[in-house]
N, C-alpha and C. Protein backbone atom coordinates (compact mmCIF):
# COMPACT_ATOMS: atom_id res chain seq x y z
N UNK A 1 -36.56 203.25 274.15
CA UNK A 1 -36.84 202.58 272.89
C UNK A 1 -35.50 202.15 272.29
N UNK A 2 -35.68 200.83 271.40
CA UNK A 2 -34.42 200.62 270.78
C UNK A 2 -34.54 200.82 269.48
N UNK A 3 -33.38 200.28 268.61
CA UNK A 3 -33.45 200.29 267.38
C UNK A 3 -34.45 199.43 266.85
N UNK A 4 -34.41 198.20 267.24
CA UNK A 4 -35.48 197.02 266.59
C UNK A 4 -36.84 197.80 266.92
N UNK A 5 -37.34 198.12 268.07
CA UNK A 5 -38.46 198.80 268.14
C UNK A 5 -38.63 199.94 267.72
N UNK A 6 -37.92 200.74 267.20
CA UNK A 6 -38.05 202.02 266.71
C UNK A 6 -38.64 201.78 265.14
N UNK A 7 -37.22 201.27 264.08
CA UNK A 7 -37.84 199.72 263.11
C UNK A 7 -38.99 199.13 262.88
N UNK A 8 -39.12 198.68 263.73
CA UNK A 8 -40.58 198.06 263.90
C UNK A 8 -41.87 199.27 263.86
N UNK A 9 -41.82 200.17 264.75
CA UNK A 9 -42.90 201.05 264.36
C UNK A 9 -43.20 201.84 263.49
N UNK A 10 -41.88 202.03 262.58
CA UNK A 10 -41.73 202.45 261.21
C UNK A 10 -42.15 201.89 260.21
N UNK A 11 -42.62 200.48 260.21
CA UNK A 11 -42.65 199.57 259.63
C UNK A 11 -41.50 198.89 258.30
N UNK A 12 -40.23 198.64 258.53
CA UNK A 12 -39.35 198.87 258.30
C UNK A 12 -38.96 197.71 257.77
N UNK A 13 -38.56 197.22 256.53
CA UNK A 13 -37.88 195.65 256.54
C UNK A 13 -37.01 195.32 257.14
N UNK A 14 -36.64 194.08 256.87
CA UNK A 14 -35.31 193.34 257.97
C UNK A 14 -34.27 194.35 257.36
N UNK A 15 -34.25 194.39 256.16
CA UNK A 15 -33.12 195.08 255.10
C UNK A 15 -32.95 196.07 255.18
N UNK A 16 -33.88 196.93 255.73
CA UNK A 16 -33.90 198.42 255.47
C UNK A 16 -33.51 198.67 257.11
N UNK A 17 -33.89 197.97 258.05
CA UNK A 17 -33.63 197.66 259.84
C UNK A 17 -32.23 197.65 259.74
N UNK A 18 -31.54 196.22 259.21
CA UNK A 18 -29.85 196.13 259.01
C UNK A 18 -29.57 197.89 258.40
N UNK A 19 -29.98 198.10 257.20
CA UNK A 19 -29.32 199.59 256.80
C UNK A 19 -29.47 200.67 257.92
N UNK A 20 -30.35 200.85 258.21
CA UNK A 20 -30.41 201.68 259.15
C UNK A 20 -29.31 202.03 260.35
N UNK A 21 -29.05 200.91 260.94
CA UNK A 21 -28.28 199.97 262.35
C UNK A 21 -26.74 200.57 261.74
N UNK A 22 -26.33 199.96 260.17
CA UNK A 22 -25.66 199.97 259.91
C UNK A 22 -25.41 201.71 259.76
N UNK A 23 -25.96 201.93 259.31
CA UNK A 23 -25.74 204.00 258.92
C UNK A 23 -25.45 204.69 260.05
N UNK A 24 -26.43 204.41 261.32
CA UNK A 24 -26.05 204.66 262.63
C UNK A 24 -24.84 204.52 263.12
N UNK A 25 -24.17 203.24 262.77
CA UNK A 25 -22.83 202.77 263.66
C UNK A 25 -22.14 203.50 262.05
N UNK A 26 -22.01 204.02 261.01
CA UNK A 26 -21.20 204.66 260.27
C UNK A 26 -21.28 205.77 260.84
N UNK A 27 -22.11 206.96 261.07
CA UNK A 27 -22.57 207.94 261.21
C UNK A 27 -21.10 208.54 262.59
N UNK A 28 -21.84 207.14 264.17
CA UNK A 28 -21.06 207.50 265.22
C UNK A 28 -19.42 207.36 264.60
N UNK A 29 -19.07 206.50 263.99
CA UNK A 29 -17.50 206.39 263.70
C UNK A 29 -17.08 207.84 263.02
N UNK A 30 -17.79 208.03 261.96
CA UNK A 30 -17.37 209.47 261.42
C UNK A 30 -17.74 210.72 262.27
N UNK A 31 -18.47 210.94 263.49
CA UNK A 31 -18.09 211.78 264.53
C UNK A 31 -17.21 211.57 265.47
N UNK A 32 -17.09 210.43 265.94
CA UNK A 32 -15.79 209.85 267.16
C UNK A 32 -14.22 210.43 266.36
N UNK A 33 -13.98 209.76 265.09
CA UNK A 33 -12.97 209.70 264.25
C UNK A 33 -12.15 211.24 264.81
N UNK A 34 -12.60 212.20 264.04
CA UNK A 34 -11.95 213.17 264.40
C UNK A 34 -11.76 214.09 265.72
N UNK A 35 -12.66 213.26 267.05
CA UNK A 35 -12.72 214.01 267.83
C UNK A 35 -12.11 213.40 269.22
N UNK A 36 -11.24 211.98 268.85
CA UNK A 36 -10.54 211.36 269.69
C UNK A 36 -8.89 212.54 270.04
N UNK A 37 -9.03 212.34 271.21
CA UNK A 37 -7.49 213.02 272.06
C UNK A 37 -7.01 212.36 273.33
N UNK A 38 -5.97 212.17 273.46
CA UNK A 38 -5.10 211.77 274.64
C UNK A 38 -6.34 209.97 274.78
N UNK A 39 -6.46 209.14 274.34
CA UNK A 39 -6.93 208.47 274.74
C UNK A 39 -8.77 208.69 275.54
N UNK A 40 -9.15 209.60 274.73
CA UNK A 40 -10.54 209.64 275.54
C UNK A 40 -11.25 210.42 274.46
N UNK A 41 -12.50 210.92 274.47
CA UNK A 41 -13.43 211.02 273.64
C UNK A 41 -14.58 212.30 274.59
N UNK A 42 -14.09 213.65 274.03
CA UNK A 42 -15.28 214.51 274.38
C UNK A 42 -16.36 214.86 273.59
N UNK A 43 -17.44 214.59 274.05
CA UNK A 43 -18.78 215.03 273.12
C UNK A 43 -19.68 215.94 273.06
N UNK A 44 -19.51 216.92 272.21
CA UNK A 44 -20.42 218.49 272.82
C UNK A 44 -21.51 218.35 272.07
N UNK A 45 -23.07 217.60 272.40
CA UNK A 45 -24.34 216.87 271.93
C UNK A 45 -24.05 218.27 271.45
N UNK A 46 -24.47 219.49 271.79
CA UNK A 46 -25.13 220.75 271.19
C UNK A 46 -24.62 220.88 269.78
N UNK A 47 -23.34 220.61 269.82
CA UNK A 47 -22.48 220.55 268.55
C UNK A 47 -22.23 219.91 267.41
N UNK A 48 -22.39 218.40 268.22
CA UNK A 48 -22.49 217.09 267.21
C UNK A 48 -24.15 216.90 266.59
N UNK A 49 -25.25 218.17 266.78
CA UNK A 49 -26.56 217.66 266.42
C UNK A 49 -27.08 218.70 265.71
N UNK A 50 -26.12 219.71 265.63
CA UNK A 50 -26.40 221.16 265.14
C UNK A 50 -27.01 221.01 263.35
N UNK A 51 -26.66 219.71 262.97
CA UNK A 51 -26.51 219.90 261.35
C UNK A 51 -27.64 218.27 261.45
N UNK A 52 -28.01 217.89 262.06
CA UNK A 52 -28.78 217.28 262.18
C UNK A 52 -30.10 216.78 262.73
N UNK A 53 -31.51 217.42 262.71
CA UNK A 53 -32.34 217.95 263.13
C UNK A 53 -33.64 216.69 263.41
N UNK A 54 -33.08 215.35 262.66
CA UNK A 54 -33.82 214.39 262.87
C UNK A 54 -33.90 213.94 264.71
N UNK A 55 -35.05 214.10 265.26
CA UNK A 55 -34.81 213.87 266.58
C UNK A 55 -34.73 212.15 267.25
N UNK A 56 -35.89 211.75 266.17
CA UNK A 56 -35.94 210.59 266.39
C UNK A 56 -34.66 209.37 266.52
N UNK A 57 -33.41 209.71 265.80
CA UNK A 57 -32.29 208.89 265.90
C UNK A 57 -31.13 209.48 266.83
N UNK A 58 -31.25 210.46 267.42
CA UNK A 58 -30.28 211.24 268.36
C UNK A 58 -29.54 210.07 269.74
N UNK A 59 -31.13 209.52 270.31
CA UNK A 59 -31.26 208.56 270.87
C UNK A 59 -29.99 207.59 270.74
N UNK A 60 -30.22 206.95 269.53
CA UNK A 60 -29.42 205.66 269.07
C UNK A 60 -28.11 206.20 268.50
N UNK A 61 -27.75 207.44 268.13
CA UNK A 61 -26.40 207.62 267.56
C UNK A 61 -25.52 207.72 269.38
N UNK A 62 -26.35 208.66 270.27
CA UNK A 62 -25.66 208.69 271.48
C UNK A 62 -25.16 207.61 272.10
N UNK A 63 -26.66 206.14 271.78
CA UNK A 63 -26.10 205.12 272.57
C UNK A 63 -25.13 204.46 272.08
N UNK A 64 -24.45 204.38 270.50
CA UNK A 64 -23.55 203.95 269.37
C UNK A 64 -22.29 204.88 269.81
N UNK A 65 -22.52 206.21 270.08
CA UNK A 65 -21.10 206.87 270.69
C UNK A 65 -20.43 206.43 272.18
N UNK A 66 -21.44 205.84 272.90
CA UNK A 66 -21.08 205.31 274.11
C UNK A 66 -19.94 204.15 274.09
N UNK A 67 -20.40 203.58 273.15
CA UNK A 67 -19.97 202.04 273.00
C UNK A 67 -18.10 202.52 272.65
């Protein structure tokens, strides 16, 4: 599933779709930020999801940390 379709089954406006997208790609920057070293990026899911219990967006923050 993607974001637009996830959105979409939420029934979600265009506006509230952009916010969303947008909170996501804030969200991954403020976990990447402090956890960059030597040029590379380790990610301990168990760790980075501990304080965040929504399952449904786990999905899309992982594929936003990829990038």
């Amino acid at each position: 599933m993607n974001i637009a379709k996830y959105c979409h089954d939420k029934k979600m406006s265009k506006e509230e779709y952009n916010n969303f997208k947008e909170n996501i790609k804030t969200l991954a920057l403020a976990i990447k930020t402090p956890l960059q070293y030597r040029n590379g990026i380790y990610y301990s899911t168990g760790e980075l999801f501990t304080y965040n219990t929504n399952e449904d967006i786990k999905h899309f923050l992982i594929q936003e940390l990829k990038l």
